[in-house]
C-alpha atoms as a PDB file:
ATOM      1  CA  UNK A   1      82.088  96.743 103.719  1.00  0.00           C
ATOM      2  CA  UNK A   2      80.973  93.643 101.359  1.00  0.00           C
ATOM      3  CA  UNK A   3      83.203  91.163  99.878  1.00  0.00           C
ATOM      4  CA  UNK A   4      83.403  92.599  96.571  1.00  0.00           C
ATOM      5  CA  UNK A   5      84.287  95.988  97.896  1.00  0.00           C
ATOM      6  CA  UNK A   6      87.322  94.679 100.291  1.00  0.00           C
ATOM      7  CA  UNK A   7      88.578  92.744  97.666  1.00  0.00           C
ATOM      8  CA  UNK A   8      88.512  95.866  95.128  1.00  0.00           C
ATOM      9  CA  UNK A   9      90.709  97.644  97.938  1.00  0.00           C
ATOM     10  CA  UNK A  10      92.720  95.145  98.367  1.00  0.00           C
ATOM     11  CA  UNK A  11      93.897  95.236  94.442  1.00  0.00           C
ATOM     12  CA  UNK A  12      93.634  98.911  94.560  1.00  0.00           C
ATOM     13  CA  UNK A  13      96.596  98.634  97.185  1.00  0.00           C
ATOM     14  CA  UNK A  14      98.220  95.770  95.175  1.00  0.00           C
ATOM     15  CA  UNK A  15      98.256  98.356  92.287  1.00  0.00           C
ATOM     16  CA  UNK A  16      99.814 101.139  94.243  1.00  0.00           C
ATOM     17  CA  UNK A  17     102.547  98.714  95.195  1.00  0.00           C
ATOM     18  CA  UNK A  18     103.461  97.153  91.908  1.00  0.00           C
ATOM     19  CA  UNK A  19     103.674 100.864  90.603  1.00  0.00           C
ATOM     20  CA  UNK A  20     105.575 102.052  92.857  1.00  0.00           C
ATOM     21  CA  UNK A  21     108.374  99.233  92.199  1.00  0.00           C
ATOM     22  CA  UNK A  22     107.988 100.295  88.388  1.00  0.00           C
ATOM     23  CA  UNK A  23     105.161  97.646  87.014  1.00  0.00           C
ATOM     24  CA  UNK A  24     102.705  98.864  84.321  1.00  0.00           C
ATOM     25  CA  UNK A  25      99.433  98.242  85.088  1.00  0.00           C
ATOM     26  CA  UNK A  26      97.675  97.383  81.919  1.00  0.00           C
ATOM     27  CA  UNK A  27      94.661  96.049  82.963  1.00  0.00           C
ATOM     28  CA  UNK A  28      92.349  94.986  86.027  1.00  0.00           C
ATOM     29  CA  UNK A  29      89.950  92.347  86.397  1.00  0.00           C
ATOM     30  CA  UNK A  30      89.931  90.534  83.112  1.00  0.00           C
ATOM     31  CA  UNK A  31      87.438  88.217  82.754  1.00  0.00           C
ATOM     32  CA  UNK A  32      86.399  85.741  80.713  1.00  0.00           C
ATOM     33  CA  UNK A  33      84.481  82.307  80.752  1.00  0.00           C
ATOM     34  CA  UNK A  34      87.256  80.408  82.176  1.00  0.00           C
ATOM     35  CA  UNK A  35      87.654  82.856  85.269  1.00  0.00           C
ATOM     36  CA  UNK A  36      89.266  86.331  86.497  1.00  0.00           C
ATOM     37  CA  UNK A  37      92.496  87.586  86.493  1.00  0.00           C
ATOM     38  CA  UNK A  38      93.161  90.368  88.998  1.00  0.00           C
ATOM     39  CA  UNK A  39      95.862  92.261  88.002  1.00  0.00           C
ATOM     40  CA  UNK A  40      97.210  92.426  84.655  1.00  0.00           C
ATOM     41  CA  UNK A  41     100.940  94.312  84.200  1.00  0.00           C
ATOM     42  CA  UNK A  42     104.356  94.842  82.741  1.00  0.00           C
ATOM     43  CA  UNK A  43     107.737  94.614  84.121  1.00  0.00           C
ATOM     44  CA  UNK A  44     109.973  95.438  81.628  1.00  0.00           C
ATOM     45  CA  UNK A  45     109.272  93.134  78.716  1.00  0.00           C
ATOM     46  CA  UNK A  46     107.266  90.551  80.777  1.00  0.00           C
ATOM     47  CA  UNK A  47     103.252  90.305  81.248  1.00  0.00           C
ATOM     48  CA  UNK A  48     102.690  89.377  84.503  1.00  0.00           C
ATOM     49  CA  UNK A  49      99.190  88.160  85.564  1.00  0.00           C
ATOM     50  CA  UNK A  50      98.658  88.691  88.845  1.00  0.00           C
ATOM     51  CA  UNK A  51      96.516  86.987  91.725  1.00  0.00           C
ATOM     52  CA  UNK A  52      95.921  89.348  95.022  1.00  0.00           C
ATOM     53  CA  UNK A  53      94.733  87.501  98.139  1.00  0.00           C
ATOM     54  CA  UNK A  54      93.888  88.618 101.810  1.00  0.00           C
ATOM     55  CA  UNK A  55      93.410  87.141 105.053  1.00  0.00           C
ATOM     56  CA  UNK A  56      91.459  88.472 108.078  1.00  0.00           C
ATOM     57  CA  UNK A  57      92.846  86.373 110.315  1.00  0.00           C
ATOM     58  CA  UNK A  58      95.676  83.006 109.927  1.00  0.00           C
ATOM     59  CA  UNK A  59      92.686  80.602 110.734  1.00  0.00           C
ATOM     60  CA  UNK A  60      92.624  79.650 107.347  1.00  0.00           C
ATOM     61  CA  UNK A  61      96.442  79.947 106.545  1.00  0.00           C
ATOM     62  CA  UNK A  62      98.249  82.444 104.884  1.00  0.00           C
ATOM     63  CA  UNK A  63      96.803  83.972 101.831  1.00  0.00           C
ATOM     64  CA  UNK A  64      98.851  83.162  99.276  1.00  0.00           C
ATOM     65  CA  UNK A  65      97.812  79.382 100.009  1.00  0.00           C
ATOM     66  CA  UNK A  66      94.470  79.864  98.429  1.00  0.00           C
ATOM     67  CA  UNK A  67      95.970  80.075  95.379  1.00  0.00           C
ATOM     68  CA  UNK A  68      96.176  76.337  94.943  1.00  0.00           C
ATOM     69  CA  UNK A  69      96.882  74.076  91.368  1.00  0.00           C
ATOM     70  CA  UNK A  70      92.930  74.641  90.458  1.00  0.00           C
ATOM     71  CA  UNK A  71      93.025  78.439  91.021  1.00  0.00           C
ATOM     72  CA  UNK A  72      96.554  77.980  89.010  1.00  0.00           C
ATOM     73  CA  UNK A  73      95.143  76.148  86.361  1.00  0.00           C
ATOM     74  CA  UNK A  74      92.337  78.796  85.796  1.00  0.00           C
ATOM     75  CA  UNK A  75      94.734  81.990  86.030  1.00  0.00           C
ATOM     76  CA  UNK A  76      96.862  80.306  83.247  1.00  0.00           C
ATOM     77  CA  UNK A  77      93.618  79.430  80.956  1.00  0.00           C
ATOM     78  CA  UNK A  78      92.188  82.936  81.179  1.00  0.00           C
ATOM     79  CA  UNK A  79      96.015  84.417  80.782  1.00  0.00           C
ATOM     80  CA  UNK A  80      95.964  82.194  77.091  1.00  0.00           C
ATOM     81  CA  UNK A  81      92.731  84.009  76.109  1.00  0.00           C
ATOM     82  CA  UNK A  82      94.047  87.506  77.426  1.00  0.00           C
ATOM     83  CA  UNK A  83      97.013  86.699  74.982  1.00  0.00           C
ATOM     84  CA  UNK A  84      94.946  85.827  72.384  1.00  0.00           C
ATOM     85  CA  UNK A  85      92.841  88.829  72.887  1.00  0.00           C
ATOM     86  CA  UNK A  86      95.568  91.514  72.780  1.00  0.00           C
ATOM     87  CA  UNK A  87      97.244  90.614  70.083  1.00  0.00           C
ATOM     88  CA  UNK A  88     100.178  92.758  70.955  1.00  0.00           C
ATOM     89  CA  UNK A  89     101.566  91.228  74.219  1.00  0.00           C
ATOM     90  CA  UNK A  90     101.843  87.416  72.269  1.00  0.00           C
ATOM     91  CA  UNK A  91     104.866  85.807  72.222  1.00  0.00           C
ATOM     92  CA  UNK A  92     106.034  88.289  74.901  1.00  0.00           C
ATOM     93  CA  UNK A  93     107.736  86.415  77.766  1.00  0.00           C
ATOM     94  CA  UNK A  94     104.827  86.059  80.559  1.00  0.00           C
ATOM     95  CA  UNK A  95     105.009  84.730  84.349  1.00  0.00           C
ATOM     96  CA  UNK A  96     102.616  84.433  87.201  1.00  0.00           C
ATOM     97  CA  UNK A  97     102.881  86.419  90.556  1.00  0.00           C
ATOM     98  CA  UNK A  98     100.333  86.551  93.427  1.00  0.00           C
ATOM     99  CA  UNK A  99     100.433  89.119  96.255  1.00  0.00           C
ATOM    100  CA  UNK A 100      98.607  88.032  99.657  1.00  0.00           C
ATOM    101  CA  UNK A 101      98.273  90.792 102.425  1.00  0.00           C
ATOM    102  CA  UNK A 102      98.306  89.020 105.915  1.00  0.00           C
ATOM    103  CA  UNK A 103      98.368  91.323 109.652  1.00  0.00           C
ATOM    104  CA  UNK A 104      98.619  94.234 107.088  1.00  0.00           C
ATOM    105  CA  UNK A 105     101.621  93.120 105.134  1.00  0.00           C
ATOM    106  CA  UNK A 106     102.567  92.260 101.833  1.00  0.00           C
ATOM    107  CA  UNK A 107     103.565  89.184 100.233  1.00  0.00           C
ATOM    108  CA  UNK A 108     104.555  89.504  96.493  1.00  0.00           C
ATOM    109  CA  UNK A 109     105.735  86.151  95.143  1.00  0.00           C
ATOM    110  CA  UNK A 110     107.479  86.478  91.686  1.00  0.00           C
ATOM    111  CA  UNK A 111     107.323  83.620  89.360  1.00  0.00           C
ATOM    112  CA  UNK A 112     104.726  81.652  91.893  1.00  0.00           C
ATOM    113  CA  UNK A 113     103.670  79.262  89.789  1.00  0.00           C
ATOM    114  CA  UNK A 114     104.620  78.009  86.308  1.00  0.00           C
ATOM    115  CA  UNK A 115     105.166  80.499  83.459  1.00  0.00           C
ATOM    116  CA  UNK A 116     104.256  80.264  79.767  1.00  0.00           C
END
């Protein structure tokens, strides 16, 4: 399996999960020229842009440390022009959340990273 395909599962799983705990997903893989967003959703009243990571192996450190204050900075520039884009989630209340799997589990840290 490439890269791009293990990755695609990987957010296919994150999906699963946030649904399951009652997130909307509203959209996937939002691009833009700043960067990506993974996973784009709603709890409740909040947009929350999400960032899924996985590990193979701890060599490297746990996944959610990959998403460092570059990656960060990124997320929250393509999240403004997401916000500009759909006009109907601005001004709603928005936060940042990544999700790392590591040995097969799942990490889903709320609020990881400053919100706008």
């Amino acid at each position: 399996m490439n890269k791009r395909q293990l990755g695609t599962d990987y957010e296919d799983k994150a999906c699963e999960y946030l649904s399951k705990i009652g997130y909307e997903i509203l959209d996937r893989n939002f691009r833009s020229r700043k960067g990506e967003i993974d996973i784009i959703a709603r709890e409740n009243s909040t947009i929350v842009f999400v960032e899924v990571k996985y590990r193979q192996s701890k060599a490297y450190g746990y996944s959610t440390e990959a998403v460092d204050t570059k990656k960060q900075m990124i997320i929250y520039r393509v999240a403004e022009g997401y916000l500009s884009y759909k006009k109907e989630c601005f001004g709603m209340p928005c936060r940042f959340d990544v999700i790392g799997f590591d040995d097969g589990r799942i990490n889903h840290i709320k609020n990881a990273f400053g919100g706008m």
